[in-house]
C-alpha atoms as a PDB file:
ATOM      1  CA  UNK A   1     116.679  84.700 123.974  1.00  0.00           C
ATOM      2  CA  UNK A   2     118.994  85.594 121.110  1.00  0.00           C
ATOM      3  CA  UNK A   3     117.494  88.774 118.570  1.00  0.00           C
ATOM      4  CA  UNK A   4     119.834  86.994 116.047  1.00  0.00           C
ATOM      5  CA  UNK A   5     121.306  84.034 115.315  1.00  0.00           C
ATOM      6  CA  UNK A   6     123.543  83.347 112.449  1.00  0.00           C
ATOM      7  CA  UNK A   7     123.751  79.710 111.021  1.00  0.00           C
ATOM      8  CA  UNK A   8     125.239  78.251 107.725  1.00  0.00           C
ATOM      9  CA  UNK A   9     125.096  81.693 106.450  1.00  0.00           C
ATOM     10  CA  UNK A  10     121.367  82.172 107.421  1.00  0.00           C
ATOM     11  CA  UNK A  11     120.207  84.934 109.467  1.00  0.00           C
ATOM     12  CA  UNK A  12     117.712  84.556 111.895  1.00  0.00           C
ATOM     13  CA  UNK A  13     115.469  87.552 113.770  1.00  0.00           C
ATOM     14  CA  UNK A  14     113.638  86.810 116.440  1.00  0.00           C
ATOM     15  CA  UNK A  15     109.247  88.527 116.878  1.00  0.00           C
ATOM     16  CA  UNK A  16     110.416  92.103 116.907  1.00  0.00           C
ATOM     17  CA  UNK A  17     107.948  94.242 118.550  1.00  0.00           C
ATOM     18  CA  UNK A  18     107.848  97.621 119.404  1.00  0.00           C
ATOM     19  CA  UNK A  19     105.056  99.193 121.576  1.00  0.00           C
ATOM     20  CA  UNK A  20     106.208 102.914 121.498  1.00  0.00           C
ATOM     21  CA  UNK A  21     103.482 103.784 118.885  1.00  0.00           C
ATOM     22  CA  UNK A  22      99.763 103.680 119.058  1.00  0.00           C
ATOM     23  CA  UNK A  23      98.619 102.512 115.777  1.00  0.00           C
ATOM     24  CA  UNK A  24      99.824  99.897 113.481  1.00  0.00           C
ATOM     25  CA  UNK A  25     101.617 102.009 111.180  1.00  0.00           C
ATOM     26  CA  UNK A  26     103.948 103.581 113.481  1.00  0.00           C
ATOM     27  CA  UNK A  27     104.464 100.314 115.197  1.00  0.00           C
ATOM     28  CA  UNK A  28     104.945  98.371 112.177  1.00  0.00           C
ATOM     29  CA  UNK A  29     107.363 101.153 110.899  1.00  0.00           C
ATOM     30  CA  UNK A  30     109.258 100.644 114.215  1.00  0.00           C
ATOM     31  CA  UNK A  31     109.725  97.159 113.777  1.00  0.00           C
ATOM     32  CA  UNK A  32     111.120  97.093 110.530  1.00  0.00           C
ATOM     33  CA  UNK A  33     113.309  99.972 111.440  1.00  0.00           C
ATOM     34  CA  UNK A  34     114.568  97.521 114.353  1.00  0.00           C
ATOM     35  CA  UNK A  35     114.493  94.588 111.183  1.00  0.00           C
ATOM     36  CA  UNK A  36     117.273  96.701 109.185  1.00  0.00           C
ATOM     37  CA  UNK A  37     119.428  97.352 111.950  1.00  0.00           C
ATOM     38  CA  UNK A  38     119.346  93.723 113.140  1.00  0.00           C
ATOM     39  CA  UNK A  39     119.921  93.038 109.414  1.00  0.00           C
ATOM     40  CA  UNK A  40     123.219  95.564 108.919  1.00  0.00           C
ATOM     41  CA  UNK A  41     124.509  94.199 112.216  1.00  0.00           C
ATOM     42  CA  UNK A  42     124.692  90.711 111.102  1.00  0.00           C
ATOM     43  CA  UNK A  43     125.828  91.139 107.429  1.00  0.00           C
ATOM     44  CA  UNK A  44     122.955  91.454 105.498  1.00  0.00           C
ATOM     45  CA  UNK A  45     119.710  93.181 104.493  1.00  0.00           C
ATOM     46  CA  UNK A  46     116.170  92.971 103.507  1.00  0.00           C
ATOM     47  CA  UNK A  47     117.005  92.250  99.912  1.00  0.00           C
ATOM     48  CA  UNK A  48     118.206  88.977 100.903  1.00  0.00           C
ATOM     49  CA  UNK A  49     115.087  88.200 103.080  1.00  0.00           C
ATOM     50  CA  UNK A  50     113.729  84.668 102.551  1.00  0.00           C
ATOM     51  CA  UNK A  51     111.027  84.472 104.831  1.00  0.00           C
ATOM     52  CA  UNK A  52     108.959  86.129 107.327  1.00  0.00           C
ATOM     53  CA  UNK A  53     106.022  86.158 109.653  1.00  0.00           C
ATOM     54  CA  UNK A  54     104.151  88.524 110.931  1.00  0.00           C
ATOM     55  CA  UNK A  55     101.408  88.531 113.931  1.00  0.00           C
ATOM     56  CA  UNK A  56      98.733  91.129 114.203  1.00  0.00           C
ATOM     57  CA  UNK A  57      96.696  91.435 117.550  1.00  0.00           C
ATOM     58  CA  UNK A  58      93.829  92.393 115.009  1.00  0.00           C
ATOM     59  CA  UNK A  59      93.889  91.473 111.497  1.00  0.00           C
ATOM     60  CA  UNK A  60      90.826  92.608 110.867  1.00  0.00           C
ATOM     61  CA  UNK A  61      91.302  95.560 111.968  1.00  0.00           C
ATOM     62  CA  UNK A  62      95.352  96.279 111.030  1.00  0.00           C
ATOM     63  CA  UNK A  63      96.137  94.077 107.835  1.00  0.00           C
ATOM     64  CA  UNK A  64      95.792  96.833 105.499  1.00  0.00           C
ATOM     65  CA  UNK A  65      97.075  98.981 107.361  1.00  0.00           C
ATOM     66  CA  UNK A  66     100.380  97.119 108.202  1.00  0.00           C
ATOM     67  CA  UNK A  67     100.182  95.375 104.424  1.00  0.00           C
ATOM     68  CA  UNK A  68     100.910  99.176 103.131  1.00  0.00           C
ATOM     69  CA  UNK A  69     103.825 100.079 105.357  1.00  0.00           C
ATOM     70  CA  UNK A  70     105.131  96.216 104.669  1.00  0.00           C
ATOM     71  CA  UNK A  71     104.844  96.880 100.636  1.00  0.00           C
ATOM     72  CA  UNK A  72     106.861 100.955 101.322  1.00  0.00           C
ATOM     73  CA  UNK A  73     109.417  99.062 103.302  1.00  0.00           C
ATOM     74  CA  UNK A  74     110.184  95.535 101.401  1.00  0.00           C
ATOM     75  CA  UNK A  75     112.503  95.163  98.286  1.00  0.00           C
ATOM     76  CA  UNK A  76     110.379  94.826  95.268  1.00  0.00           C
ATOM     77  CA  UNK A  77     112.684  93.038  93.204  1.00  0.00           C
ATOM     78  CA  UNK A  78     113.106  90.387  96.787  1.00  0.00           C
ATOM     79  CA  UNK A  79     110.227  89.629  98.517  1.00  0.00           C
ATOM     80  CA  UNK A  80     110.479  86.811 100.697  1.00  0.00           C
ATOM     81  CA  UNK A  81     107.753  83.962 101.385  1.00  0.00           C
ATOM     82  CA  UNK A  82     105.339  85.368 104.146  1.00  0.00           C
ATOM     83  CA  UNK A  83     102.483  84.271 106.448  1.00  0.00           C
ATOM     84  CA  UNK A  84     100.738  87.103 108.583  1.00  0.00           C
ATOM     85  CA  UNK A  85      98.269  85.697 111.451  1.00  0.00           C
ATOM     86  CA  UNK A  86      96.194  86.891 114.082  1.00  0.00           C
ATOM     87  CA  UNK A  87      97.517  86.588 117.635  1.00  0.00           C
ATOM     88  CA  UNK A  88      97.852  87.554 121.398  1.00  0.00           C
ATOM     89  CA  UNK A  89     100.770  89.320 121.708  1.00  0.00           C
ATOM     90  CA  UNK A  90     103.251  89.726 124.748  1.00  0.00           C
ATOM     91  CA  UNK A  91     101.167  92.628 125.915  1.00  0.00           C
ATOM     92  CA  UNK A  92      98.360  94.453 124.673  1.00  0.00           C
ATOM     93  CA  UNK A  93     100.138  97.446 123.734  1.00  0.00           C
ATOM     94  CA  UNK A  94     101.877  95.587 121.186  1.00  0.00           C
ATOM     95  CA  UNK A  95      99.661  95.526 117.839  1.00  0.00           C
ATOM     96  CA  UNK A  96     102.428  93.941 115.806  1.00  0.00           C
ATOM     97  CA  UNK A  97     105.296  91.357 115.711  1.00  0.00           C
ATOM     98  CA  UNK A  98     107.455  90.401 113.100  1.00  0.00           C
ATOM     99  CA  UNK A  99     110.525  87.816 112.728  1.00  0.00           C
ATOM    100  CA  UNK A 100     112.431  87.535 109.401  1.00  0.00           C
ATOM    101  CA  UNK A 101     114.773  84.877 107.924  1.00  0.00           C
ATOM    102  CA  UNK A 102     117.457  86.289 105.571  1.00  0.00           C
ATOM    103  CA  UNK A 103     121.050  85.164 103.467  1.00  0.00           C
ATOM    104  CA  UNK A 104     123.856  86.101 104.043  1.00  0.00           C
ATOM    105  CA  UNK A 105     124.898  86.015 100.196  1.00  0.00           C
END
């Protein structure tokens, strides 16, 4: 599995998880940390995002939660199309996964 794959000047992330924090803020935090570097390594970054999806083990539970560190994180003036769902994850350590499709111009 590739964590990025560039195509007609389209950047694609693969789920990013990250189960090194408890809650859903630090591991949401995580994950977008691990978003901009994948971002910077391929060209680009979150101001160019076009879409993105996020899964939540619990969105009952998390969606506000994650919706506030989401809204710190993502460019005002750019925010992509997104669909957040509930889901079983990898593992149930993991609270949060997100993949992201972004331009390269």
């Amino acid at each position: 599995m590739s964590q990025v794959v560039i195509h007609n000047k389209i950047v694609y992330l693969s789920g990013q998880i990250d189960g090194s924090a408890e809650d859903i803020t630090g591991q949401t935090q995580n994950v977008l940390a691990k978003v901009d570097q994948y971002l910077a390594e391929a060209g680009t970054d979150k101001s160019k995002l076009l879409t993105s999806t996020i899964w939540l083990q619990d969105i009952t539970r998390d969606f506000g939660a994650m919706n506030e560190v989401w809204n710190a994180w993502i460019d005002p003036k750019n925010k992509p199309v997104r669909a957040t769902t509930e889901a079983s994850l990898a593992s149930p350590k993991y609270l949060v996964e997100i993949q992201v499709t972004a331009s390269l111009e």
